[in-house]
N, C-alpha and C. Protein backbone atom coordinates (compact mmCIF):
# COMPACT_ATOMS: atom_id res chain seq x y z
N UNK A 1 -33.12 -88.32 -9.07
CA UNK A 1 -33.96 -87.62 -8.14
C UNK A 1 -34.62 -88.58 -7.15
N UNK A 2 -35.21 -89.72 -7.50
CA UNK A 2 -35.64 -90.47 -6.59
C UNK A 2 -35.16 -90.90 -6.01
N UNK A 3 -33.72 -91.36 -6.29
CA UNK A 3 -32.59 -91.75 -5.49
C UNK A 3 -32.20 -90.80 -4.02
N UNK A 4 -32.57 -89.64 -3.94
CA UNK A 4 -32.19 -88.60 -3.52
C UNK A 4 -33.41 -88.37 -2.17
N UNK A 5 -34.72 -88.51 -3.16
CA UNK A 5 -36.07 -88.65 -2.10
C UNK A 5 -36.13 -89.99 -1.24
N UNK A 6 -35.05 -91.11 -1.52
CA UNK A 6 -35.65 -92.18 -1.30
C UNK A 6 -34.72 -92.10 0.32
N UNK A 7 -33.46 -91.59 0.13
CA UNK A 7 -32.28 -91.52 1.30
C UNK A 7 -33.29 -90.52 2.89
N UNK A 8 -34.20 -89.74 2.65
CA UNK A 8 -34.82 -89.43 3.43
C UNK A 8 -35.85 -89.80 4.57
N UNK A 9 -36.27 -91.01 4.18
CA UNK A 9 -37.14 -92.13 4.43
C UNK A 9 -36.12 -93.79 5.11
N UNK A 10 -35.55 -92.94 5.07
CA UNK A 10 -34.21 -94.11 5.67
C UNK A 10 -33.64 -93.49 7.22
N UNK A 11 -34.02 -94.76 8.35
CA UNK A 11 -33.61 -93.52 9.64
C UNK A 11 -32.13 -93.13 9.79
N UNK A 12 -30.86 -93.76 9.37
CA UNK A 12 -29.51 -93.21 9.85
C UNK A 12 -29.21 -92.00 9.36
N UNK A 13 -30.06 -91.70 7.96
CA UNK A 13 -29.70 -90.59 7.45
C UNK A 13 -30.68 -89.10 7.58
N UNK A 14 -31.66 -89.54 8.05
CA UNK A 14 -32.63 -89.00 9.02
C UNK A 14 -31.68 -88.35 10.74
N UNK A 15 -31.37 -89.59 10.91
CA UNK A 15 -30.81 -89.24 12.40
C UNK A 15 -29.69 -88.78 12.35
N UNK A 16 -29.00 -88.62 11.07
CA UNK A 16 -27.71 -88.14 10.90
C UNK A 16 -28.06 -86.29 10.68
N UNK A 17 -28.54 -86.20 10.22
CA UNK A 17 -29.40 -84.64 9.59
C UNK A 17 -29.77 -84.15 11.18
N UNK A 18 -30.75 -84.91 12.32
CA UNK A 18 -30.99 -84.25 13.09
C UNK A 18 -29.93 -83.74 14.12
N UNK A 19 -28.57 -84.47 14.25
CA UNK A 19 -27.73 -84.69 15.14
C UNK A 19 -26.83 -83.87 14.53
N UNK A 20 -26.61 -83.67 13.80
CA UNK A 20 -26.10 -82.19 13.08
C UNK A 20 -26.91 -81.22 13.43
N UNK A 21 -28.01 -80.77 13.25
CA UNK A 21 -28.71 -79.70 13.60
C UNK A 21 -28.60 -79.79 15.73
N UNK A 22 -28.56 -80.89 15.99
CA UNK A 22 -28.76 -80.16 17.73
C UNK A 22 -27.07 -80.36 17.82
N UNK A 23 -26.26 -80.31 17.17
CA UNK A 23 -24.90 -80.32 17.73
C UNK A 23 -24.80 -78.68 17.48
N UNK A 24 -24.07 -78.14 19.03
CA UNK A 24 -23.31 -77.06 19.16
C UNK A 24 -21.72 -76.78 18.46
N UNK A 25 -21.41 -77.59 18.73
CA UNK A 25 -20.07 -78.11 18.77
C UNK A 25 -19.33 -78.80 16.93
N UNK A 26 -18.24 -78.59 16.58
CA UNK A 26 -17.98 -79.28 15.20
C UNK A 26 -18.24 -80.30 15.51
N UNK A 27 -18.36 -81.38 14.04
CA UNK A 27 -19.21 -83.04 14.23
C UNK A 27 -17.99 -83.36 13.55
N UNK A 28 -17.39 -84.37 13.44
CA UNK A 28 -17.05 -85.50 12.84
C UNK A 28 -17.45 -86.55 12.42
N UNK A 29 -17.18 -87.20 11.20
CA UNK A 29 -17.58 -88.40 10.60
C UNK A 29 -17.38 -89.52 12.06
N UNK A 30 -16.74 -89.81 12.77
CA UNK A 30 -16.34 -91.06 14.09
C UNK A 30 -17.52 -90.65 14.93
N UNK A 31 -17.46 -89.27 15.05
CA UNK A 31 -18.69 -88.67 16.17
C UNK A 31 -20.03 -89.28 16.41
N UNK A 32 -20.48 -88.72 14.58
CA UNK A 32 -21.64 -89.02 14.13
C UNK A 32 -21.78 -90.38 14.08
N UNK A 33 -20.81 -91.36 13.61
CA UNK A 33 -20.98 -92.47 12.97
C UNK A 33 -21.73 -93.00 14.68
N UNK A 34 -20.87 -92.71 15.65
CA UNK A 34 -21.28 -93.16 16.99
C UNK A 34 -22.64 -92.77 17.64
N UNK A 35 -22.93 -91.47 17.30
CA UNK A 35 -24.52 -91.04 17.84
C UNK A 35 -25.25 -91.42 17.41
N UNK A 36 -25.07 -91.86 15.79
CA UNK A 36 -26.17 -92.81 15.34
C UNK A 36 -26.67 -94.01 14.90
N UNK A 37 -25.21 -94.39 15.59
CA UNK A 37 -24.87 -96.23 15.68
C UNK A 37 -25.03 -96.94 14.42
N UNK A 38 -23.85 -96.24 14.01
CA UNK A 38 -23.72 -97.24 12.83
C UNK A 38 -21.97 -97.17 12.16
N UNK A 39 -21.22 -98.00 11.32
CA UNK A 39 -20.22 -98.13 11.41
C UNK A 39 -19.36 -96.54 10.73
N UNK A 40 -18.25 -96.32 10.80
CA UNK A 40 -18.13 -95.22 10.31
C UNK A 40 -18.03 -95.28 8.58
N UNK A 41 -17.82 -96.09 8.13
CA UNK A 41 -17.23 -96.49 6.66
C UNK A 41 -19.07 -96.12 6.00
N UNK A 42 -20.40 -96.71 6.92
CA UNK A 42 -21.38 -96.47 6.35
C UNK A 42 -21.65 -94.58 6.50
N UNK A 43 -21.41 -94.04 7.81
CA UNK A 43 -21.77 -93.11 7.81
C UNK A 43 -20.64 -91.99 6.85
N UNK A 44 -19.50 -92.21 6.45
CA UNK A 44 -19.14 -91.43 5.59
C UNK A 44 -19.67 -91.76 3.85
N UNK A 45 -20.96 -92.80 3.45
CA UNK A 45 -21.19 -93.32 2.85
C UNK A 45 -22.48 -92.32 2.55
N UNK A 46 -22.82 -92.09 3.27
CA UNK A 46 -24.40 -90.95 4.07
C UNK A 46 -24.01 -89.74 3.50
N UNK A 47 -22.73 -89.23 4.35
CA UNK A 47 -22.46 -87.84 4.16
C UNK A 47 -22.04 -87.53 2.93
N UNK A 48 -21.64 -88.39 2.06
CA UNK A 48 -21.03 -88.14 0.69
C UNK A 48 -21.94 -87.51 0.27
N UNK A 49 -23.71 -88.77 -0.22
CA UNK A 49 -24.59 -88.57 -0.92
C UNK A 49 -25.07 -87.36 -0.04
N UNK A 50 -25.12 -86.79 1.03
CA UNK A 50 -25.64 -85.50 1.80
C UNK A 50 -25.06 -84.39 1.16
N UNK A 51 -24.03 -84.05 0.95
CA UNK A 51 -23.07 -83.63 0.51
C UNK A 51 -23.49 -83.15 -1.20
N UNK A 52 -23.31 -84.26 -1.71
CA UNK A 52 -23.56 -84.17 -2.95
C UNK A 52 -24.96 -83.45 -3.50
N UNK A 53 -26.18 -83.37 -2.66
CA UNK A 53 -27.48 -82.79 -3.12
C UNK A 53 -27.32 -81.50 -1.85
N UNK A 54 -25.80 -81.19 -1.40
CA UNK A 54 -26.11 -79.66 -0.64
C UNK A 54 -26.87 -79.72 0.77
N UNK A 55 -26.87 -80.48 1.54
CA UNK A 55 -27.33 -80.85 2.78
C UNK A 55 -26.30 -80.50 3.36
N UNK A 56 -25.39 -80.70 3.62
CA UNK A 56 -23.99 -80.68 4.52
C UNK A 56 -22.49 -80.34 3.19
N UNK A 57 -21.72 -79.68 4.42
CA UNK A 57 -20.37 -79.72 3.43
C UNK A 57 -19.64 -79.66 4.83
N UNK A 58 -17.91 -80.17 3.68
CA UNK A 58 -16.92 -80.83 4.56
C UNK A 58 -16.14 -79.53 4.63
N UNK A 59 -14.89 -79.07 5.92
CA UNK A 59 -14.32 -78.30 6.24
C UNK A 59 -13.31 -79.15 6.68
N UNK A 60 -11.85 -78.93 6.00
CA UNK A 60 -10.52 -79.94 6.28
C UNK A 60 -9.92 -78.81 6.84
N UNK A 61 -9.75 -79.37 8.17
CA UNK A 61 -9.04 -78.54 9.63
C UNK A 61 -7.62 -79.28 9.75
N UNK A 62 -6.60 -79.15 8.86
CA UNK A 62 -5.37 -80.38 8.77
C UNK A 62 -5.34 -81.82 8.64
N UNK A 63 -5.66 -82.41 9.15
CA UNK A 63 -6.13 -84.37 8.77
C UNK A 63 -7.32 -84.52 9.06
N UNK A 64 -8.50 -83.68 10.08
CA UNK A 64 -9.49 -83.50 9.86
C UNK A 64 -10.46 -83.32 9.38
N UNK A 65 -11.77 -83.66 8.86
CA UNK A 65 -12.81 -82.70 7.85
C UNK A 65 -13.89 -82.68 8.83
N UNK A 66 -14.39 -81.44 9.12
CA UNK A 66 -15.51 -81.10 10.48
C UNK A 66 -16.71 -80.89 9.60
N UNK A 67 -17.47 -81.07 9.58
CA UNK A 67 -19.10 -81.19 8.95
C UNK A 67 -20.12 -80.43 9.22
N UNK A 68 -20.21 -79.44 8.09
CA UNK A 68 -21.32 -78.52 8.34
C UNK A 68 -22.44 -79.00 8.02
N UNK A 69 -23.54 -78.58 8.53
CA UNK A 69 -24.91 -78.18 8.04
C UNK A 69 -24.79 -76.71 7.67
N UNK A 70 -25.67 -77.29 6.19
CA UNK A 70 -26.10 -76.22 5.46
C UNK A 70 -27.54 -76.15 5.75
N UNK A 71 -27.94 -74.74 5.39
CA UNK A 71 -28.94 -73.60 5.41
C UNK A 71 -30.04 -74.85 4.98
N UNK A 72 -30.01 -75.45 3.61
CA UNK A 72 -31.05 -76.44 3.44
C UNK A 72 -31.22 -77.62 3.97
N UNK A 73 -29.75 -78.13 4.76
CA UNK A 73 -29.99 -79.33 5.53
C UNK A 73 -30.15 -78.85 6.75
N UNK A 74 -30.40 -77.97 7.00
CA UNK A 74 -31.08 -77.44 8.38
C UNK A 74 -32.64 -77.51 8.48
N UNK A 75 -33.19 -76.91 7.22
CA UNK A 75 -34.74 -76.90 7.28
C UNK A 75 -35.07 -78.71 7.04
N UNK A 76 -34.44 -79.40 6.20
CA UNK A 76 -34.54 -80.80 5.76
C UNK A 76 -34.94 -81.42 7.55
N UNK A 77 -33.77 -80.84 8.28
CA UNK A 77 -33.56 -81.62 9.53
C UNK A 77 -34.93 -81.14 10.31
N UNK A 78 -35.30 -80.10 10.25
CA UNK A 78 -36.97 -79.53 10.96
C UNK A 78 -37.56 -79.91 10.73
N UNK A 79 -37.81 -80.12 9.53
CA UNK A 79 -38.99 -80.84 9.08
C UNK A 79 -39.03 -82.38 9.19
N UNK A 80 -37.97 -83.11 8.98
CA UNK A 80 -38.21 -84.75 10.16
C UNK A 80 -38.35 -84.52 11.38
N UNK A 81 -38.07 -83.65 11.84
CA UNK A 81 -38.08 -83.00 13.67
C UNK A 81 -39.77 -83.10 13.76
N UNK A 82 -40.19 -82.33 12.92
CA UNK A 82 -41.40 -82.24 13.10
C UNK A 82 -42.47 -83.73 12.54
N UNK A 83 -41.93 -84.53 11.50
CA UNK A 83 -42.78 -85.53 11.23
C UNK A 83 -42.43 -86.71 12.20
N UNK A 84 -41.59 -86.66 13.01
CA UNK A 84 -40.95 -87.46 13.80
C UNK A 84 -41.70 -87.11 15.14
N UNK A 85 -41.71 -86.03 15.44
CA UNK A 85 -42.90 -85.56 16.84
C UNK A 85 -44.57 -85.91 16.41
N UNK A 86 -44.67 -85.68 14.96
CA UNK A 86 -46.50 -86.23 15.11
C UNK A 86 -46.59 -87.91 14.89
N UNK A 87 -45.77 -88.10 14.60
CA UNK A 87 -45.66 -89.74 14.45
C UNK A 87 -45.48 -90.70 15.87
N UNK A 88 -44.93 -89.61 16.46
CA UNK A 88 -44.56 -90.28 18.06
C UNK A 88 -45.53 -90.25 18.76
C-alpha cells in the first residue's frame, strides 16, 4: 500500500495521470513517454504499476496498446489538478 501512496508524490507519474485526463485523442506509451519527458522504457514502467492499482488500462489495437483512463484515475488526476493549482 505504501508503495502505491508513495508513486503519487512523484511528478512523472503525476504528469502522466494529468496528460491522460486532458488528452482527447488515444495516448500511447511513445506519446506520453514524450509529453512528459522521460524515456519510454521508464514510462511503460509507470503505466504498469498505474495499471496494476486500476488507474489506467491497456487496449491492443493490433501491435498497438492505446491507454485508457479509468473512472478512478480520472478523479486521482483532479485532484493533483487541483493540489497542483493551490501550490502554484
Amino acid at each position: 500500500m505504501e508503495k502505491n501512496f508513495n508513486l503519487f508524490f512523484r511528478r512523472k507519474p503525476a504528469m502522466m495521470l494529468i496528460a491522460l485526463k486532458k488528452g482527447s485523442r488515444a495516448k500511447y506509451g511513445s506519446q506520453l513517454a514524450k509529453e512528459i519527458d522521460c524515456t519510454y522504457s521508464h514510462a511503460v514502467k509507470i503505466l504498469q504499476t498505474l495499471e496494476k492499482i486500476g488507474l489506467v488500462s491497456f487496449e491492443k489495437t493490433g501491435r498497438v496498446k492505446i491507454i485508457n483512463l479509468a473512472k478512478k484515475g480520472a478523479d486521482v488526476a483532479t485532484h493533483i489538478e487541483a493540489i497542483k493549482k493551490i501550490v502554484e
